[in-house]
C-alpha atoms as a PDB file:
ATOM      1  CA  UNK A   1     139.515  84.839 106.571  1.00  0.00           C
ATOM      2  CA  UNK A   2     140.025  87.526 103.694  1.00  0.00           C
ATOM      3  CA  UNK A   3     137.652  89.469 102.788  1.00  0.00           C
ATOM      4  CA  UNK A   4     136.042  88.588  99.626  1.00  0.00           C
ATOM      5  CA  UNK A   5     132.752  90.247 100.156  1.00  0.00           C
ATOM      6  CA  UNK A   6     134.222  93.798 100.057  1.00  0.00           C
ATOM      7  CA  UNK A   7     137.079  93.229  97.647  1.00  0.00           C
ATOM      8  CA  UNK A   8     134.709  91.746  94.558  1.00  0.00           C
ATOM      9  CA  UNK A   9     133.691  95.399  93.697  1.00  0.00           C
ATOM     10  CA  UNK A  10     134.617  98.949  93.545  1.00  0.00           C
ATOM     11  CA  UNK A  11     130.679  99.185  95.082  1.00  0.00           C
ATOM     12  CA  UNK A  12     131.359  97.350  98.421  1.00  0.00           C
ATOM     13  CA  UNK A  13     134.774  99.109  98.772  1.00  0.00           C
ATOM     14  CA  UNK A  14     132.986 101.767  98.579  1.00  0.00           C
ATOM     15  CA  UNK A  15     130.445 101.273 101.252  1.00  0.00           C
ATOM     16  CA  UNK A  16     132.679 100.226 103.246  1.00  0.00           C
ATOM     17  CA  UNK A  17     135.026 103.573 102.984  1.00  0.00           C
ATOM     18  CA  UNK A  18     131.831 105.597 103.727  1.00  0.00           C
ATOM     19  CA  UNK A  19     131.179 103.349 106.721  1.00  0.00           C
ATOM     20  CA  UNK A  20     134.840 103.955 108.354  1.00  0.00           C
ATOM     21  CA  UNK A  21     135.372 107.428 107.482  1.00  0.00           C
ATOM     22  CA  UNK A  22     131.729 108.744 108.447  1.00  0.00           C
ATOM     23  CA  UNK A  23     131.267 106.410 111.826  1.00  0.00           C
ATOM     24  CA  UNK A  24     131.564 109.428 113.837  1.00  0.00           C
ATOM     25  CA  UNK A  25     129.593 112.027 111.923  1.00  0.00           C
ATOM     26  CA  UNK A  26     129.674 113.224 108.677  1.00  0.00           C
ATOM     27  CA  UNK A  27     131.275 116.500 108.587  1.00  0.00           C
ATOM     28  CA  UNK A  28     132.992 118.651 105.447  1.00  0.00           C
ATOM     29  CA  UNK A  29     136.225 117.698 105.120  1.00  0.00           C
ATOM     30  CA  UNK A  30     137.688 121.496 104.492  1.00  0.00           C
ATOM     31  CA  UNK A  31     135.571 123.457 106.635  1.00  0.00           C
ATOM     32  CA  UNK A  32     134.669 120.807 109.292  1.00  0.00           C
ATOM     33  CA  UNK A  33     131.202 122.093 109.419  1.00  0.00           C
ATOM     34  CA  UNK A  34     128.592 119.442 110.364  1.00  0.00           C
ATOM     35  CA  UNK A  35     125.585 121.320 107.759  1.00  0.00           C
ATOM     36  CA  UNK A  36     126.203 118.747 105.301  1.00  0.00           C
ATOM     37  CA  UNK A  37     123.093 116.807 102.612  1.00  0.00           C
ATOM     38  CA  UNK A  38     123.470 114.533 100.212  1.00  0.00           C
ATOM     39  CA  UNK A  39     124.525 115.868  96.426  1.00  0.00           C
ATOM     40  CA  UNK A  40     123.527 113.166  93.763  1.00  0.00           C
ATOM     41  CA  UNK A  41     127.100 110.420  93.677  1.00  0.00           C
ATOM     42  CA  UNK A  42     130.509 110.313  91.722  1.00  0.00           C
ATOM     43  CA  UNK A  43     130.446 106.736  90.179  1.00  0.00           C
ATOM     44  CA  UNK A  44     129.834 104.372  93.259  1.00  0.00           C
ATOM     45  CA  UNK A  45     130.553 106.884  95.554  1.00  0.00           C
ATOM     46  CA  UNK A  46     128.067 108.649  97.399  1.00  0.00           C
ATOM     47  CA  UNK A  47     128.147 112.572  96.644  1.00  0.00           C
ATOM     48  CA  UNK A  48     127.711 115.692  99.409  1.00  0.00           C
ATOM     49  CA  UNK A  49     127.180 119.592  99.514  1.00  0.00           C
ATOM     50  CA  UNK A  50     128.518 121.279 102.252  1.00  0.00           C
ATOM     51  CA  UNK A  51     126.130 124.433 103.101  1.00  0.00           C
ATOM     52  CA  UNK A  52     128.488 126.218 105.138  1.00  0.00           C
ATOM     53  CA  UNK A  53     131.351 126.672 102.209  1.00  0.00           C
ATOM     54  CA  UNK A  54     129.242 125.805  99.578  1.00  0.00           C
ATOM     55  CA  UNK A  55     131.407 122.834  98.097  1.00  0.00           C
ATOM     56  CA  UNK A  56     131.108 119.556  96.889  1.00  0.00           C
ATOM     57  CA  UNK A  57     132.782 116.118  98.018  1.00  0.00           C
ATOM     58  CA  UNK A  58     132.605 112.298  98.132  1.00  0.00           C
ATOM     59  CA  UNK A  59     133.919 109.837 100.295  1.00  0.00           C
ATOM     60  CA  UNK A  60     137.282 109.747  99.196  1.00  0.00           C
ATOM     61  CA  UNK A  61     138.082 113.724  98.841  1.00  0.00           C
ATOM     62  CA  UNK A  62     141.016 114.687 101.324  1.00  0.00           C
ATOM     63  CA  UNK A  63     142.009 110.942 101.810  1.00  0.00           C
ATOM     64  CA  UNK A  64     145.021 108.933 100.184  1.00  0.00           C
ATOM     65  CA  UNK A  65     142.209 107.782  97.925  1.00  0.00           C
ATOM     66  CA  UNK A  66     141.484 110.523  96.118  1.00  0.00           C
ATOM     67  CA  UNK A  67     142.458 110.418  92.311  1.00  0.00           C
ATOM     68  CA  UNK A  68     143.551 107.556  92.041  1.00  0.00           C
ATOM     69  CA  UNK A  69     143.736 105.971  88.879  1.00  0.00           C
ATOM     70  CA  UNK A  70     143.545 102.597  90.542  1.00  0.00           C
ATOM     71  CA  UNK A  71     139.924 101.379  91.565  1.00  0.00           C
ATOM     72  CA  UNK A  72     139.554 101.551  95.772  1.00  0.00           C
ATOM     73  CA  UNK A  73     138.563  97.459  95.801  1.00  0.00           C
ATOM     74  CA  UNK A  74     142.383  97.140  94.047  1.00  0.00           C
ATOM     75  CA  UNK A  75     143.869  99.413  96.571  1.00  0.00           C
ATOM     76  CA  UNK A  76     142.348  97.648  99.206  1.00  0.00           C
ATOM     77  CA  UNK A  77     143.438  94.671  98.345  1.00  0.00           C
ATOM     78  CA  UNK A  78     146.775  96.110  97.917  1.00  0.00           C
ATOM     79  CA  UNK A  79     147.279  97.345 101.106  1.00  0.00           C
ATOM     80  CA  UNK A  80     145.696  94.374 102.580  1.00  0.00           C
ATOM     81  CA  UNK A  81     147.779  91.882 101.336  1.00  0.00           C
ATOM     82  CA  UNK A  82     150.951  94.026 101.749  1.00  0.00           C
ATOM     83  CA  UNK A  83     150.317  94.384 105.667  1.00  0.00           C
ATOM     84  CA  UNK A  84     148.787  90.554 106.107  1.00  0.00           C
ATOM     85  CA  UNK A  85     150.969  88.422 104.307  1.00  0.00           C
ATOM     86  CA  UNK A  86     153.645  90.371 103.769  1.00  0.00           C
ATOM     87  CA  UNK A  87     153.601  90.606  99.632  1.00  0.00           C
ATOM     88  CA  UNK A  88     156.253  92.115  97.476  1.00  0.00           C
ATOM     89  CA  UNK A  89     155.072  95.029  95.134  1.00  0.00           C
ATOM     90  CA  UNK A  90     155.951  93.160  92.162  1.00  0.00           C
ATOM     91  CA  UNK A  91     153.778  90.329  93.229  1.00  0.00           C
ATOM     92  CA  UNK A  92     150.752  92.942  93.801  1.00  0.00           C
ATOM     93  CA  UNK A  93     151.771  94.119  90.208  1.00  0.00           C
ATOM     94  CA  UNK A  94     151.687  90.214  89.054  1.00  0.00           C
ATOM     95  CA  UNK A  95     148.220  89.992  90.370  1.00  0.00           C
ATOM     96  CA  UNK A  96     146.259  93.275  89.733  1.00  0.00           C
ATOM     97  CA  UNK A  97     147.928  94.148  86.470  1.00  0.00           C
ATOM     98  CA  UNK A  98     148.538  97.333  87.402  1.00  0.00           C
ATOM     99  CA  UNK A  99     152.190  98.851  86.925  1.00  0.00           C
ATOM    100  CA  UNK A 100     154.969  98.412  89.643  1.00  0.00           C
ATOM    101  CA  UNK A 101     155.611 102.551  89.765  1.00  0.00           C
ATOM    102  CA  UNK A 102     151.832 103.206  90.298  1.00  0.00           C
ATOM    103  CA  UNK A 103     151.405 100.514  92.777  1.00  0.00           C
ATOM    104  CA  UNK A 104     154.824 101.334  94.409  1.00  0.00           C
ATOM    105  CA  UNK A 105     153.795 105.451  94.966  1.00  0.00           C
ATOM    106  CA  UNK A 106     150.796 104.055  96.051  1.00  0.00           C
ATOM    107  CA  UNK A 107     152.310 101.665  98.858  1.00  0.00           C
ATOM    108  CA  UNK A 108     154.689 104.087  99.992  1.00  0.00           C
ATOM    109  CA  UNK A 109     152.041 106.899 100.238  1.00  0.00           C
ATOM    110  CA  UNK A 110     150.101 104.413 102.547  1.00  0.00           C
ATOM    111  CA  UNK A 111     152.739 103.791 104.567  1.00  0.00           C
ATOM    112  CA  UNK A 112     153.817 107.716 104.559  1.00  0.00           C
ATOM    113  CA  UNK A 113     150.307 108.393 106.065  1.00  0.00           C
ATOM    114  CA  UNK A 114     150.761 105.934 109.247  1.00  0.00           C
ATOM    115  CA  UNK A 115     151.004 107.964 112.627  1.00  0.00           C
ATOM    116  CA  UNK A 116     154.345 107.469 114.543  1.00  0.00           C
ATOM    117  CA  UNK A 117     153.743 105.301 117.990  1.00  0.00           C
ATOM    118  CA  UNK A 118     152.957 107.471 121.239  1.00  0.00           C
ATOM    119  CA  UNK A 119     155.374 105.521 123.530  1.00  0.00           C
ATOM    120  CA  UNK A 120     153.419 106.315 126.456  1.00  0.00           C
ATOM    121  CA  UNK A 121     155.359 103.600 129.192  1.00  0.00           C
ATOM    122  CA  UNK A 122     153.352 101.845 132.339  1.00  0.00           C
ATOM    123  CA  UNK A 123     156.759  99.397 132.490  1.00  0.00           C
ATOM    124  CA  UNK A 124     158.577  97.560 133.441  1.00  0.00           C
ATOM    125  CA  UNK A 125     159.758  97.938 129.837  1.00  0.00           C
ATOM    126  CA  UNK A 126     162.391  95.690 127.941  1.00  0.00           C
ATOM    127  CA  UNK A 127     164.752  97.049 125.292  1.00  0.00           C
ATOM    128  CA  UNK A 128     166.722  96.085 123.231  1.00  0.00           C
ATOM    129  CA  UNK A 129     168.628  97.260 119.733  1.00  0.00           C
ATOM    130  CA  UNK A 130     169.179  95.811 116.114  1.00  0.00           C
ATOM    131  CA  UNK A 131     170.640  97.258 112.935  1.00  0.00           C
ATOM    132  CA  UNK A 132     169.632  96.963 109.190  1.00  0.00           C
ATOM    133  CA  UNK A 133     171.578  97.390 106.041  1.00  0.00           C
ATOM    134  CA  UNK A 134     169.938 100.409 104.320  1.00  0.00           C
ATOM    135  CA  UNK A 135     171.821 102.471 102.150  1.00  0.00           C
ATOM    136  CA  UNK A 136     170.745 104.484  99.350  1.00  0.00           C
ATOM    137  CA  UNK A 137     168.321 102.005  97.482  1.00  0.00           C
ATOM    138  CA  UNK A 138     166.343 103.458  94.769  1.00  0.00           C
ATOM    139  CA  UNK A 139     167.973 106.902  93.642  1.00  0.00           C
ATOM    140  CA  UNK A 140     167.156 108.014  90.243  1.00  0.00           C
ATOM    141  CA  UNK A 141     169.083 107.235  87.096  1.00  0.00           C
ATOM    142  CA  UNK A 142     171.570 110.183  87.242  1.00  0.00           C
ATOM    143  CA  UNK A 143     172.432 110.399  91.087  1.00  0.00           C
ATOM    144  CA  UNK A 144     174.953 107.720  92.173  1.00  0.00           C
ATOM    145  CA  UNK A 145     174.115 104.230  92.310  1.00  0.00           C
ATOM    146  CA  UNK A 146     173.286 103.007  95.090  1.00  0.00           C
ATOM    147  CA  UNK A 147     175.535 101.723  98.511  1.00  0.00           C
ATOM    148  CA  UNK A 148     174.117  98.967 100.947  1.00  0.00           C
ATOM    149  CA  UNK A 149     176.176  98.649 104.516  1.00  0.00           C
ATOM    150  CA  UNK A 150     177.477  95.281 104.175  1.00  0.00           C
ATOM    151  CA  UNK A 151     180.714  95.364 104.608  1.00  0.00           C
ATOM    152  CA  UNK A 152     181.147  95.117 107.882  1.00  0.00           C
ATOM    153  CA  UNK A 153     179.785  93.479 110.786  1.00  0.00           C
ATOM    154  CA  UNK A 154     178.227  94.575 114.255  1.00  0.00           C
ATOM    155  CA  UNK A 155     177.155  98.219 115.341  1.00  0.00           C
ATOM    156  CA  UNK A 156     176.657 101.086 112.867  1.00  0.00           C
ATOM    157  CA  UNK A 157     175.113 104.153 112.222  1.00  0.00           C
ATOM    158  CA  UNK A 158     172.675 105.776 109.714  1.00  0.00           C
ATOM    159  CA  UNK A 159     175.742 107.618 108.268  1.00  0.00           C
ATOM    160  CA  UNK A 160     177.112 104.389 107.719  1.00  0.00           C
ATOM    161  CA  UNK A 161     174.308 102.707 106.105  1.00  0.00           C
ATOM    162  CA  UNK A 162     173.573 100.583 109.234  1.00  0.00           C
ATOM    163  CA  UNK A 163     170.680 101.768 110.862  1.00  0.00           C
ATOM    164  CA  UNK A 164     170.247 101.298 114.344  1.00  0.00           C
ATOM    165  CA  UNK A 165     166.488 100.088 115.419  1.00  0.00           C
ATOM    166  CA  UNK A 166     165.318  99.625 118.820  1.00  0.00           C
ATOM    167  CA  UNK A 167     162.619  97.894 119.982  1.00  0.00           C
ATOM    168  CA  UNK A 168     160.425  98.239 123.197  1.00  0.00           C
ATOM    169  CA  UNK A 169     158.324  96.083 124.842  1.00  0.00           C
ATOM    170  CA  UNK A 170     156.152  97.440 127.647  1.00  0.00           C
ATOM    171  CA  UNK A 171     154.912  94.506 129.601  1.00  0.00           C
ATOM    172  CA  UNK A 172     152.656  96.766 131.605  1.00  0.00           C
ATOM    173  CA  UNK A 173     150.447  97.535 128.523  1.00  0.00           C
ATOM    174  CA  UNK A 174     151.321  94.530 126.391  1.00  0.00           C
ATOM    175  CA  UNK A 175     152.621  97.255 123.823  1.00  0.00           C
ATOM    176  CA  UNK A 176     155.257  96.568 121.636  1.00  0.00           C
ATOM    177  CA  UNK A 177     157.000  99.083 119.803  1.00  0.00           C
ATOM    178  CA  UNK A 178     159.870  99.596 116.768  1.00  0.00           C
ATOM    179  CA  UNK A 179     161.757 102.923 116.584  1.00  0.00           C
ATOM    180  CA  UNK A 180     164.464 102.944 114.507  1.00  0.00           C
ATOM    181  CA  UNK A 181     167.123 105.765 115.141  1.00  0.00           C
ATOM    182  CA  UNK A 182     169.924 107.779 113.655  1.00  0.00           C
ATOM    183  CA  UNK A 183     172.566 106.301 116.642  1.00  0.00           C
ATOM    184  CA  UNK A 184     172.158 104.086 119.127  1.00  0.00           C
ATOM    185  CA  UNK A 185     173.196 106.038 122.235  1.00  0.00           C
ATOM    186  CA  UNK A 186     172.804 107.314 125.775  1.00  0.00           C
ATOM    187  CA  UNK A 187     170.619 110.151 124.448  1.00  0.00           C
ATOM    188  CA  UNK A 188     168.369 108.254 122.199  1.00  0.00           C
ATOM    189  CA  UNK A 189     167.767 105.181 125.124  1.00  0.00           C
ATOM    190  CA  UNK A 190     166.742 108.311 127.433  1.00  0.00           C
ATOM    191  CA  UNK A 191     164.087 110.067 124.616  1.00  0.00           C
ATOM    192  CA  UNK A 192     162.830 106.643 123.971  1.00  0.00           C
ATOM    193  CA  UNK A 193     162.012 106.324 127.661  1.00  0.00           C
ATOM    194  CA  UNK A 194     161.514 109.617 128.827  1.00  0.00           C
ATOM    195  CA  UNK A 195     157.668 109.279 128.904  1.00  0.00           C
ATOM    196  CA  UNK A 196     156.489 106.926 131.811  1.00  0.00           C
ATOM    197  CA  UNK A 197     153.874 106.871 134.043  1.00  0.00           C
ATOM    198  CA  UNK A 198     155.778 105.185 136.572  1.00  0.00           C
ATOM    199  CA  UNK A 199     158.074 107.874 139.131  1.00  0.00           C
ATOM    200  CA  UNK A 200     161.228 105.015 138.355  1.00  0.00           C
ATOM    201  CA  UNK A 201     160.735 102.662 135.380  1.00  0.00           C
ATOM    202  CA  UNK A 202     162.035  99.428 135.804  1.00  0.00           C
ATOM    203  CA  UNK A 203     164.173  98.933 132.447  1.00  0.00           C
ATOM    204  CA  UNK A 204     165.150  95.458 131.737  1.00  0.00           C
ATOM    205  CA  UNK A 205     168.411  95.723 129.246  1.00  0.00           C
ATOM    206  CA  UNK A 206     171.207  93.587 127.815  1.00  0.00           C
ATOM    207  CA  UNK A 207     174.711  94.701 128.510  1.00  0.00           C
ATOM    208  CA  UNK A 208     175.055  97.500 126.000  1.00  0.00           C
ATOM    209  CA  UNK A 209     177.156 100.315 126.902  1.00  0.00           C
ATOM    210  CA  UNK A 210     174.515 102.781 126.102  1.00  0.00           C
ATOM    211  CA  UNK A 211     172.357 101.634 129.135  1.00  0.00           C
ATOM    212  CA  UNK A 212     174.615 102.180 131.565  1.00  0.00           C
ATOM    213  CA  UNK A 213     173.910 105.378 132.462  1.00  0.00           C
ATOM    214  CA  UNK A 214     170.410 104.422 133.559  1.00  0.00           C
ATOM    215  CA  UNK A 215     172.230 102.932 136.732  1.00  0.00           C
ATOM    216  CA  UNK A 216     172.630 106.098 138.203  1.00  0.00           C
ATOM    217  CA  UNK A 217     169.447 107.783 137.151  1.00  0.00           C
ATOM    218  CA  UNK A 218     166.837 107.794 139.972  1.00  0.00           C
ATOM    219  CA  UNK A 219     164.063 107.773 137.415  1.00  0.00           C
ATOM    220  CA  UNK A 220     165.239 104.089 136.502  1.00  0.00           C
ATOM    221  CA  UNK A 221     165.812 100.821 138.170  1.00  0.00           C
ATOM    222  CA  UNK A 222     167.558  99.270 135.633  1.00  0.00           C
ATOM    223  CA  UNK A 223     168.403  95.392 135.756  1.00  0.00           C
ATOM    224  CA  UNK A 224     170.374  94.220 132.883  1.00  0.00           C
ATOM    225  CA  UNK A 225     171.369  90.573 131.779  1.00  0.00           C
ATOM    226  CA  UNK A 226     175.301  90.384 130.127  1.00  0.00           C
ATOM    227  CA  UNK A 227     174.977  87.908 127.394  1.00  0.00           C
ATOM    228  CA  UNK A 228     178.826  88.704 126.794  1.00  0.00           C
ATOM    229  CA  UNK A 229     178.733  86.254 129.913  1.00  0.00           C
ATOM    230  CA  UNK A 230     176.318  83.784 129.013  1.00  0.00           C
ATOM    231  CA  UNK A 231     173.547  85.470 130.909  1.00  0.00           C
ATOM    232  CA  UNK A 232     170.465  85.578 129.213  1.00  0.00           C
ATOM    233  CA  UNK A 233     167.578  85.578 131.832  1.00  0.00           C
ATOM    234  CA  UNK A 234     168.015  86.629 135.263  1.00  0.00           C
ATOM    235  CA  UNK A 235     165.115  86.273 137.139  1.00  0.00           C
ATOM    236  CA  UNK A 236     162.425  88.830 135.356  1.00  0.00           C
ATOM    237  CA  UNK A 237     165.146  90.328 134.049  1.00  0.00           C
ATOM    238  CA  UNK A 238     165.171  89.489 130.162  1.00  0.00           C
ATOM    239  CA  UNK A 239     165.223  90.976 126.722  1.00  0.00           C
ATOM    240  CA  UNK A 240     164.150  87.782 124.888  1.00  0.00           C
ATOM    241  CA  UNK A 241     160.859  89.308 123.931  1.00  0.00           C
ATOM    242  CA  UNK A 242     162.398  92.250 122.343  1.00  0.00           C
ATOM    243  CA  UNK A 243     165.116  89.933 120.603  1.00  0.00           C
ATOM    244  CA  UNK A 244     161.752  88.035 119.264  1.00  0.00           C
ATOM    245  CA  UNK A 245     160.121  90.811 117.597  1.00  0.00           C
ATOM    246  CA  UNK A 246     163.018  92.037 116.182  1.00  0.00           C
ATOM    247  CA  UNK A 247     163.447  88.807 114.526  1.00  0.00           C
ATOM    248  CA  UNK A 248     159.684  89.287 113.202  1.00  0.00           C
ATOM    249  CA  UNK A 249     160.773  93.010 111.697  1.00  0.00           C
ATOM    250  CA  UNK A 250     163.851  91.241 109.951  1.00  0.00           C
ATOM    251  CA  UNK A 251     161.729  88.924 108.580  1.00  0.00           C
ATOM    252  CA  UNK A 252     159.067  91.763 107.195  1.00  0.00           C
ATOM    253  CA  UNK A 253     161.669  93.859 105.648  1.00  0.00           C
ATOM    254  CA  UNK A 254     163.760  90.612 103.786  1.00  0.00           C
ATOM    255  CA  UNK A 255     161.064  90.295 100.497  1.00  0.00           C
ATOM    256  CA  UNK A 256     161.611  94.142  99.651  1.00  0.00           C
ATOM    257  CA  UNK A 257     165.478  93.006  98.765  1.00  0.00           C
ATOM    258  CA  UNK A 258     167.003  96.163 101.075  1.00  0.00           C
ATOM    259  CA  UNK A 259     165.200  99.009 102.157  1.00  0.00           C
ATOM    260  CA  UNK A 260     166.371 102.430 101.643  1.00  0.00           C
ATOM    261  CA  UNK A 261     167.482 104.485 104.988  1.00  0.00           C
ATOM    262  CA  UNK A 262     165.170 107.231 104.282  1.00  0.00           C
ATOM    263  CA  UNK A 263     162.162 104.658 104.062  1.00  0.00           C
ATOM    264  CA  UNK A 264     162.993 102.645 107.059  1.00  0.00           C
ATOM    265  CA  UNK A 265     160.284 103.911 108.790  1.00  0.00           C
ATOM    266  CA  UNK A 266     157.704 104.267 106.648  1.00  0.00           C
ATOM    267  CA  UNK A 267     158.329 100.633 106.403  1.00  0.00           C
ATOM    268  CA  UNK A 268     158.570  99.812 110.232  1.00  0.00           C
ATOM    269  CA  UNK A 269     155.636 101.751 110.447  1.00  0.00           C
ATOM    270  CA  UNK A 270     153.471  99.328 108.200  1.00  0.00           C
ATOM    271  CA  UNK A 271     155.380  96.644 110.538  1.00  0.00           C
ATOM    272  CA  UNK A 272     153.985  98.294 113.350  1.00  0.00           C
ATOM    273  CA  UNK A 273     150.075  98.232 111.613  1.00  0.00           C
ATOM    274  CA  UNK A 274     150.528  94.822 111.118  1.00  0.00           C
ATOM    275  CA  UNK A 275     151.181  93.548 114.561  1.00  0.00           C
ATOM    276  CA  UNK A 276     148.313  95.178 114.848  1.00  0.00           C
ATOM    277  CA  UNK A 277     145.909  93.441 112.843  1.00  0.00           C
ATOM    278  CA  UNK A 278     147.472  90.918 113.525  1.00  0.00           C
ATOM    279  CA  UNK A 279     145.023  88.256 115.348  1.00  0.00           C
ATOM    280  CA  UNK A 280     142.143  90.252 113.807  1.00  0.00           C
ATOM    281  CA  UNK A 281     139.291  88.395 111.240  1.00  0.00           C
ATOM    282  CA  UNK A 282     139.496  89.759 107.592  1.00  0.00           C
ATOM    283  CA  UNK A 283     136.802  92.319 107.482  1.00  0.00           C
ATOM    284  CA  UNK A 284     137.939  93.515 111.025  1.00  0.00           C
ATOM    285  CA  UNK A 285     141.252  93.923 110.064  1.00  0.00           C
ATOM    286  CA  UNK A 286     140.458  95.962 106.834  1.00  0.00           C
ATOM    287  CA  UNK A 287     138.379  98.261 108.406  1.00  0.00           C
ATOM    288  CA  UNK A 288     141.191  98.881 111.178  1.00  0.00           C
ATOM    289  CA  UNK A 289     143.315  99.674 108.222  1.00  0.00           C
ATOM    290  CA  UNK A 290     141.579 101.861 106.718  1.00  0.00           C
ATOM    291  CA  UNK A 291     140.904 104.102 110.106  1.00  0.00           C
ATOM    292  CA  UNK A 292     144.496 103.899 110.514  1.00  0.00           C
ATOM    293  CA  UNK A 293     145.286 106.290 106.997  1.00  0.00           C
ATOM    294  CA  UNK A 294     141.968 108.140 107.551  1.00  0.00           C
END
């Protein structure tokens, strides 16, 4: 259900941003120290001297937050809407009447502040590669307009404006990752799987060339399926999971109308936040959104 009760105010936004950012202590955000009171407020926002450094701050000071000339409820909703349901920024501009360039910096300097994912494998692990059309969407006025890979078909590269994207799924941890890459080749397949837990990780592959060379590595048992051949599941051998969620990341990049290369992965890292939230209530899912750019 979406959540109404802390999105009808700047006030409950508030609280609810103190709540988050404070659940493990409150602490001064440039010194760290822990000697910290309580300093009057800063509109709804709760105010706080620090006695170690001697400095004032609120709730929002040293967050993506801070001065923003948007109220935090509007932000919220924002970046809750963006991540649930997928909305375009002009929609968000439609509906909070705030500017497309404000909420766009805004967006992007969410998504800037997501943590890459530790790929961190138990296995077996399937993977499996897609590309996207991203060329140079978005330049300014007097660079060159921009270029979208469409011409041709099949494989690319990020120097040719189709970006190569891999996705992982571990089914040991029910983890399920998108990484998207400058080349898909031998030496990216072994950096993406380098850290296992496993002494040989059981890779389950389709029959791209670039996995070959886990054949002969000891620290893989690879088992592939050659779809070239009509062979799609083999046993436990499959990549249909992968193929899945790479439909689902197609999907979440199509209402953006082409994504720049440079922010693919800002924007497969907001895909990656939403999986997460995925199955989560409203309020639960906000707050988990909220510890994710704190």
């Amino acid at each position: 259900m979406f959540p109404f009760e802390v999105l009808n105010s700047e006030a409950n936004a508030a609280n609810l941003l103190q709540q988050v950012r404070w659940r493990e202590g409150l602490y001064c955000p440039r010194c760290r120290s822990e000697s910290v009171i309580k300093h009057g407020s800063y509109r709804e926002y709760q105010r706080y001297l620090c006695k170690d450094c001697d400095r004032t701050f609120n709730d929002k000071t040293g967050t993506i937050f801070a001065h923003a000339k948007i109220g935090l409820d509007n932000l919220l909703f924002a970046f809750y809407s963006f991540l649930r349901f997928n909305t375009s920024i002009r929609q968000l501009e439609a509906e909070l009447d705030v500017s497309y360039r404000t909420l766009h910096r805004r967006v992007e300097q969410f998504a800037r502040t997501l943590d890459a994912p530790s790929l961190t494998l138990t296995g077996p692990v399937e993977i499996d590669e897609f590309y996207v059309s991203a060329g140079l969407k978005g330049r300014e006025r007097e660079q060159p307009s921009r270029s979208r890979g469409l011409s041709k078909r099949g494989r690319g590269t990020y120097t040719e404006d189709k970006s190569p994207v891999f996705t992982l799924v571990d089914r040991g941890s029910d983890q399920r990752y998108v990484v998207p890459a400058k080349s898909a080749d031998e030496s990216t397949v072994r950096l993406l799987l380098a850290d296992h837990e496993e002494e040989s990780l059981t890779v389950y592959t389709d029959g791209f060339r670039a996995y070959e060379p886990l054949e002969t590595d000891e620290n893989f048992q690879r088992e592939a399926v050659i779809h070239g051949d009509g062979e799609y599941v083999d046993g436990d051998a499959h990549v249909n999971t992968c193929e899945s969620h790479s439909s689902l990341a197609r999907r979440w990049l199509s209402p953006h109308r082409g994504v720049s290369k440079d922010k693919l992965t800002t924007y497969l890292r907001s895909f990656q936040l939403r999986r997460q939230i995925l199955r989560k209530p409203g309020r639960e899912a906000l707050n988990h959104i909220v510890r994710a750019v704190l």
